[in-house]
C-alpha atoms as a PDB file:
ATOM      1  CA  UNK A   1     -10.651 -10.374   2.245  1.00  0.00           C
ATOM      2  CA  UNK A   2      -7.800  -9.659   4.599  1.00  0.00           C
ATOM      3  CA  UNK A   3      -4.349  -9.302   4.848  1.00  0.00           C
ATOM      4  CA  UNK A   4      -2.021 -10.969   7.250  1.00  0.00           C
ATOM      5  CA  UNK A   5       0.536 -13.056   8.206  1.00  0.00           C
ATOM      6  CA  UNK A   6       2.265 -15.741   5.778  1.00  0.00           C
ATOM      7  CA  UNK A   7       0.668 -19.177   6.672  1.00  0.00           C
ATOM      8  CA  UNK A   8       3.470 -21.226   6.574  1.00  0.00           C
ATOM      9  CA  UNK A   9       3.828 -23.534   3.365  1.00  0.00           C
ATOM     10  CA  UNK A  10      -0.019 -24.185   3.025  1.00  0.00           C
ATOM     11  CA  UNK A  11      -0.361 -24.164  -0.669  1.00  0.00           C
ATOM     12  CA  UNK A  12      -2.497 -21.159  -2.342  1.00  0.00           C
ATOM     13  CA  UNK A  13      -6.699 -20.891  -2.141  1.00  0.00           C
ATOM     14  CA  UNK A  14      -6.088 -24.027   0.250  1.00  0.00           C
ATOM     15  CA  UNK A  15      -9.325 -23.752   2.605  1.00  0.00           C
ATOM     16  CA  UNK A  16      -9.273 -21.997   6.243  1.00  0.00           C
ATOM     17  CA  UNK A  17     -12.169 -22.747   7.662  1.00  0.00           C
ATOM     18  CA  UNK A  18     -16.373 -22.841   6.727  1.00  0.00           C
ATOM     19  CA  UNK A  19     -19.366 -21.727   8.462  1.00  0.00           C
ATOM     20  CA  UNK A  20     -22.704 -21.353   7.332  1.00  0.00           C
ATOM     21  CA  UNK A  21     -22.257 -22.342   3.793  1.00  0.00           C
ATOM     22  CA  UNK A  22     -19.292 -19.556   3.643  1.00  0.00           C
ATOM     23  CA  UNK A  23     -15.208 -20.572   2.988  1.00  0.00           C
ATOM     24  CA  UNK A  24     -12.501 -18.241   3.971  1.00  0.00           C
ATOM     25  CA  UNK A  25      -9.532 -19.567   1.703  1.00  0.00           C
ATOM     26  CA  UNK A  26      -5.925 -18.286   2.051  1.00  0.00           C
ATOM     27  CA  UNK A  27      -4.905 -17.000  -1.473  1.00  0.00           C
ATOM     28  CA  UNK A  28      -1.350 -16.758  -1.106  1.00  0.00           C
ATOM     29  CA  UNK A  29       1.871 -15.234  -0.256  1.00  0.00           C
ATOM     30  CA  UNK A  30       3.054 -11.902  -1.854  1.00  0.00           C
ATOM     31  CA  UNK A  31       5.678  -9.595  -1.196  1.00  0.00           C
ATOM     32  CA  UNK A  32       4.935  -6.000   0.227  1.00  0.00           C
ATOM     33  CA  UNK A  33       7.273  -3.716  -1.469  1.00  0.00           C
ATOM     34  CA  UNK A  34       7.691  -0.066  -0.840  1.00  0.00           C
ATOM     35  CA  UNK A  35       9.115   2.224  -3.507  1.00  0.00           C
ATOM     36  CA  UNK A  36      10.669   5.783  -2.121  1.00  0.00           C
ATOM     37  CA  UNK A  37       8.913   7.873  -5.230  1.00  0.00           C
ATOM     38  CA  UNK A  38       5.041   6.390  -4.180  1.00  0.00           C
ATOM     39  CA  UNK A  39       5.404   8.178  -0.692  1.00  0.00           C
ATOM     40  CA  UNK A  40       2.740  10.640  -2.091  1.00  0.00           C
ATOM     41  CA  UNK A  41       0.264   7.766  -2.403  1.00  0.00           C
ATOM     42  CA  UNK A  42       0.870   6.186   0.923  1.00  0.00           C
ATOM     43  CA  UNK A  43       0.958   9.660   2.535  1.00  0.00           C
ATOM     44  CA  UNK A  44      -2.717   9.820   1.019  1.00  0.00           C
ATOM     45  CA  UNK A  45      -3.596   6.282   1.799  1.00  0.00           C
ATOM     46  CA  UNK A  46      -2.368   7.354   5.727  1.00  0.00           C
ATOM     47  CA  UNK A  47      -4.502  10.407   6.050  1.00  0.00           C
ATOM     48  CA  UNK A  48      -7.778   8.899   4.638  1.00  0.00           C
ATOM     49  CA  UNK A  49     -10.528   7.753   7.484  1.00  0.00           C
ATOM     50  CA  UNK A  50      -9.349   4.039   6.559  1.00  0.00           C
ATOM     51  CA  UNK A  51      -6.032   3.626   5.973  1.00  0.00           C
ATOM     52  CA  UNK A  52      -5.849   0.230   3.514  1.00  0.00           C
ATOM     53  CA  UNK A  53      -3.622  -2.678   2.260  1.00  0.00           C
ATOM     54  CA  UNK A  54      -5.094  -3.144  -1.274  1.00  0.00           C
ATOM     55  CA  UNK A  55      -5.336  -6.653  -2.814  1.00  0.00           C
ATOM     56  CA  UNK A  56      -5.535  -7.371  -6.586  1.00  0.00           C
ATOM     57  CA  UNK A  57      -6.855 -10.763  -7.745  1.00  0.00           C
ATOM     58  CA  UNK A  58      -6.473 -11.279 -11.436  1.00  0.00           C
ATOM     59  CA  UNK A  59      -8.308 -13.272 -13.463  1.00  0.00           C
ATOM     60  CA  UNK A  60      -6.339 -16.830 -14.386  1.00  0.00           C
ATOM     61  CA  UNK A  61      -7.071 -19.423 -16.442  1.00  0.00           C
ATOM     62  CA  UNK A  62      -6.445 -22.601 -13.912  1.00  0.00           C
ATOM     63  CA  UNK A  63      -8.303 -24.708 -11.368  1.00  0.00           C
ATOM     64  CA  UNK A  64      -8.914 -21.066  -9.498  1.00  0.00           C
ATOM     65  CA  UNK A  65     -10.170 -18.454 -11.778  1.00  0.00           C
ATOM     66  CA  UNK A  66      -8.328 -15.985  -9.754  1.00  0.00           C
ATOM     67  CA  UNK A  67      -4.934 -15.563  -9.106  1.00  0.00           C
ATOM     68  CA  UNK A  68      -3.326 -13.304  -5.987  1.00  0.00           C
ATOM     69  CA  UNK A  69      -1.442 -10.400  -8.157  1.00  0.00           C
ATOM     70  CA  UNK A  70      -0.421  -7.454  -5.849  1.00  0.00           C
ATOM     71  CA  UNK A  71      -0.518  -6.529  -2.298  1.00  0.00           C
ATOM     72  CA  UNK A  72       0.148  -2.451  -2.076  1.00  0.00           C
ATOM     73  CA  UNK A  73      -0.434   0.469   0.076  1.00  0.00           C
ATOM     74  CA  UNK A  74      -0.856   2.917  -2.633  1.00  0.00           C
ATOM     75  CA  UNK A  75      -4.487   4.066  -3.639  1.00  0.00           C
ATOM     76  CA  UNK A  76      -3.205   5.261  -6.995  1.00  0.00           C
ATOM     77  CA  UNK A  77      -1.527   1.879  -8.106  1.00  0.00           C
ATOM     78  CA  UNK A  78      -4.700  -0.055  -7.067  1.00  0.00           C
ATOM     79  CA  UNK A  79      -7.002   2.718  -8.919  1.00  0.00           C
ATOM     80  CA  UNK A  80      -4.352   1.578 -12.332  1.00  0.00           C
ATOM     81  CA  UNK A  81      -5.309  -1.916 -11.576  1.00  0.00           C
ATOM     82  CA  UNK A  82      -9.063  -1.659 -11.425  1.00  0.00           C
ATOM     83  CA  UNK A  83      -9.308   0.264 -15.134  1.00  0.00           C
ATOM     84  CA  UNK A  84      -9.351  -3.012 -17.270  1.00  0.00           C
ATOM     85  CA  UNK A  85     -12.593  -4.208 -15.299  1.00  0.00           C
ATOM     86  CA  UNK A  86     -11.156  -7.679 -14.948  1.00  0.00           C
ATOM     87  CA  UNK A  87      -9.528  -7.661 -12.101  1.00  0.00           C
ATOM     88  CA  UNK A  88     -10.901  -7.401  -8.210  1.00  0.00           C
ATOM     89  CA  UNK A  89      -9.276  -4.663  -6.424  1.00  0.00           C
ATOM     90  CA  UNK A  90     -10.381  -4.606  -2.439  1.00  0.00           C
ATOM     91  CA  UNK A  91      -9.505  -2.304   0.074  1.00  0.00           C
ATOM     92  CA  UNK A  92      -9.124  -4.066   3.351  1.00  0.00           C
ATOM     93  CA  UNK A  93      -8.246  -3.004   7.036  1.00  0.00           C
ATOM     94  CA  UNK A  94      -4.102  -2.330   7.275  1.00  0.00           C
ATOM     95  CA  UNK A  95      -2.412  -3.955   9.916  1.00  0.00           C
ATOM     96  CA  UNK A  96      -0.726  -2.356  12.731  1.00  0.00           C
ATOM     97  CA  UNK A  97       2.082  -3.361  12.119  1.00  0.00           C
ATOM     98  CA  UNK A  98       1.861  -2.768   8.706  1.00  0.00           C
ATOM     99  CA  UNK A  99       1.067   0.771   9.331  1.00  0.00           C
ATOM    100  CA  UNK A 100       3.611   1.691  11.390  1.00  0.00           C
ATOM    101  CA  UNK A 101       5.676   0.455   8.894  1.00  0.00           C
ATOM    102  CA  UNK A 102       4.537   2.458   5.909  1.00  0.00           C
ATOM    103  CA  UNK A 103       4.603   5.457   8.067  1.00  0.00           C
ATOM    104  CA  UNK A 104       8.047   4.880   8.805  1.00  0.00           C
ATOM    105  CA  UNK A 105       9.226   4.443   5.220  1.00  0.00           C
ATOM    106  CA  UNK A 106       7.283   7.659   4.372  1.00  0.00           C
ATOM    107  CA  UNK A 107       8.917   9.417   7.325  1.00  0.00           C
ATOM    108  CA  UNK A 108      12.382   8.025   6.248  1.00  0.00           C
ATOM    109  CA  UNK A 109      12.039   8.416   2.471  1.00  0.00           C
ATOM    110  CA  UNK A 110       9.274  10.992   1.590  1.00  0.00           C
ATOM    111  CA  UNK A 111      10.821  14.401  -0.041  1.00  0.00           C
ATOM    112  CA  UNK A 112       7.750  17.661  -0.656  1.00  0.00           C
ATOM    113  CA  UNK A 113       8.307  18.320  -4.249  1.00  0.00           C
ATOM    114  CA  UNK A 114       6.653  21.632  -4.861  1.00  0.00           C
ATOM    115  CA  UNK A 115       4.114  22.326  -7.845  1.00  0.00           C
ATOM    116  CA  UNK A 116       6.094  23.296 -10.533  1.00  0.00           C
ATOM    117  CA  UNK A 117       3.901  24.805 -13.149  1.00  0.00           C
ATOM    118  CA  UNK A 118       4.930  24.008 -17.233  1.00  0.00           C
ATOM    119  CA  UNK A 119       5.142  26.609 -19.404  1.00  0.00           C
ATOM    120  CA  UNK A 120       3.742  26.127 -22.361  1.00  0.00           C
ATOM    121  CA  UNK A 121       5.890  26.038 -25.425  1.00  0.00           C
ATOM    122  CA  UNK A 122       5.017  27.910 -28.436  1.00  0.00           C
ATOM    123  CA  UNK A 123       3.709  25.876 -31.617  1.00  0.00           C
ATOM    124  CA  UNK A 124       4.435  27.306 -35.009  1.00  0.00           C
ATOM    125  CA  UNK A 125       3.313  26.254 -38.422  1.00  0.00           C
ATOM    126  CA  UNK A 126       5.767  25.603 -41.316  1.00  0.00           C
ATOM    127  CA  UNK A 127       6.176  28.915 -42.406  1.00  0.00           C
ATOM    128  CA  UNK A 128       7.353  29.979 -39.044  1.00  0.00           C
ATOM    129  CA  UNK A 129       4.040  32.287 -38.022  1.00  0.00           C
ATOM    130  CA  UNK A 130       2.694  31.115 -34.852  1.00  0.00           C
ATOM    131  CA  UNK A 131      -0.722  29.078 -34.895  1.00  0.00           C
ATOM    132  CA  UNK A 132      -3.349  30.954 -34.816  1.00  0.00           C
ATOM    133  CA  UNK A 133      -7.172  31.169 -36.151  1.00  0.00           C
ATOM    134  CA  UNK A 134      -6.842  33.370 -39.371  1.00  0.00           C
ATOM    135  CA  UNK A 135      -9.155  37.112 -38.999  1.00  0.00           C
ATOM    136  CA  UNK A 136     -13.031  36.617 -39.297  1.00  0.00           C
ATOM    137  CA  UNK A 137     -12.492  32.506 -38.550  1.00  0.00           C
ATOM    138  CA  UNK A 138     -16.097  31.328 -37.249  1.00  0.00           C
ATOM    139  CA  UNK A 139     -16.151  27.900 -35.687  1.00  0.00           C
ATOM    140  CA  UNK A 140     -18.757  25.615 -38.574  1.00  0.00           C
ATOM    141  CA  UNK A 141     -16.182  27.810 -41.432  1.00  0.00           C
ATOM    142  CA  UNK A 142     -15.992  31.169 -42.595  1.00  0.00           C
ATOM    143  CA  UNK A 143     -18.785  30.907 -45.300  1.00  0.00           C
ATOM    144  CA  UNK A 144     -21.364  28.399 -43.473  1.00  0.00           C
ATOM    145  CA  UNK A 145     -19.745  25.591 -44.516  1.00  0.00           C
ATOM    146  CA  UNK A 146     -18.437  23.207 -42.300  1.00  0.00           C
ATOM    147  CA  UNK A 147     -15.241  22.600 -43.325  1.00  0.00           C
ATOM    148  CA  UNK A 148     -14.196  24.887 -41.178  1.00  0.00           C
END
């Protein structure tokens, strides 16, 4: 797979070129959208050894059993797509161009948020008492049952 330039109006999985028993078949057109609160992902996507455009086919039910579904820089949203186990999810090479780009939208857009950690809220039980394990609780129940 690869990712680049929009081929005109040649209609989707429409055949490239063959050699040695092999097709390369242009899938399609999609649009490469940037959101402003993914810059974390593309900031990680940047950094790695192998900075990537991911493409998502999806499984379809016509003349092509797979249909072009996403075109993203962000590692994360790809990772989302690949936990069904339908669909293919490939890494390929990013673009120059493309990567300027993204870095450019991170550099315009991307705001540090620091860690923030939650405090935990207290849970109490109807009568009000906070939850806890009652004196002399054993995990398996108090007597050796295991009702616990």
């Amino acid at each position: 797979m690869a990712v680049g330039p929009a081929q005109g109006e040649r209609a989707a999985w429409s055949l490239l070129r063959e050699a040695g028993g092999t097709g390369l078949f242009y899938a399609g057109r999609l649009p490469f959208l940037l959101h402003r609160k993914e810059t974390p992902a593309y900031l990680e996507n940047l950094s790695g050894a192998r900075p990537a455009a991911y493409v998502v086919l999806a499984p379809d039910e016509g003349d092509v059993p797979w249909r072009l579904a996403l075109l993203t820089a962000s590692p994360w949203e790809a990772q989302a797509w690949m936990e069904s186990g339908d669909n293919v999810v490939e890494g390929v090479p990013l673009p120059g161009g493309l990567r300027r780009l993204i870095e450019r939208f991170v550099e315009l857009h991307h705001v540090d948020e620091p860690f923030q950690k939650r405090r935990r809220t207290p849970h109490f039980g109807d009568d009000g008492t906070p939850f806890a394990r009652p004196p002399g609780w054993r995990a398996g129940g108090q007597d050796g049952d295991d009702d616990g």
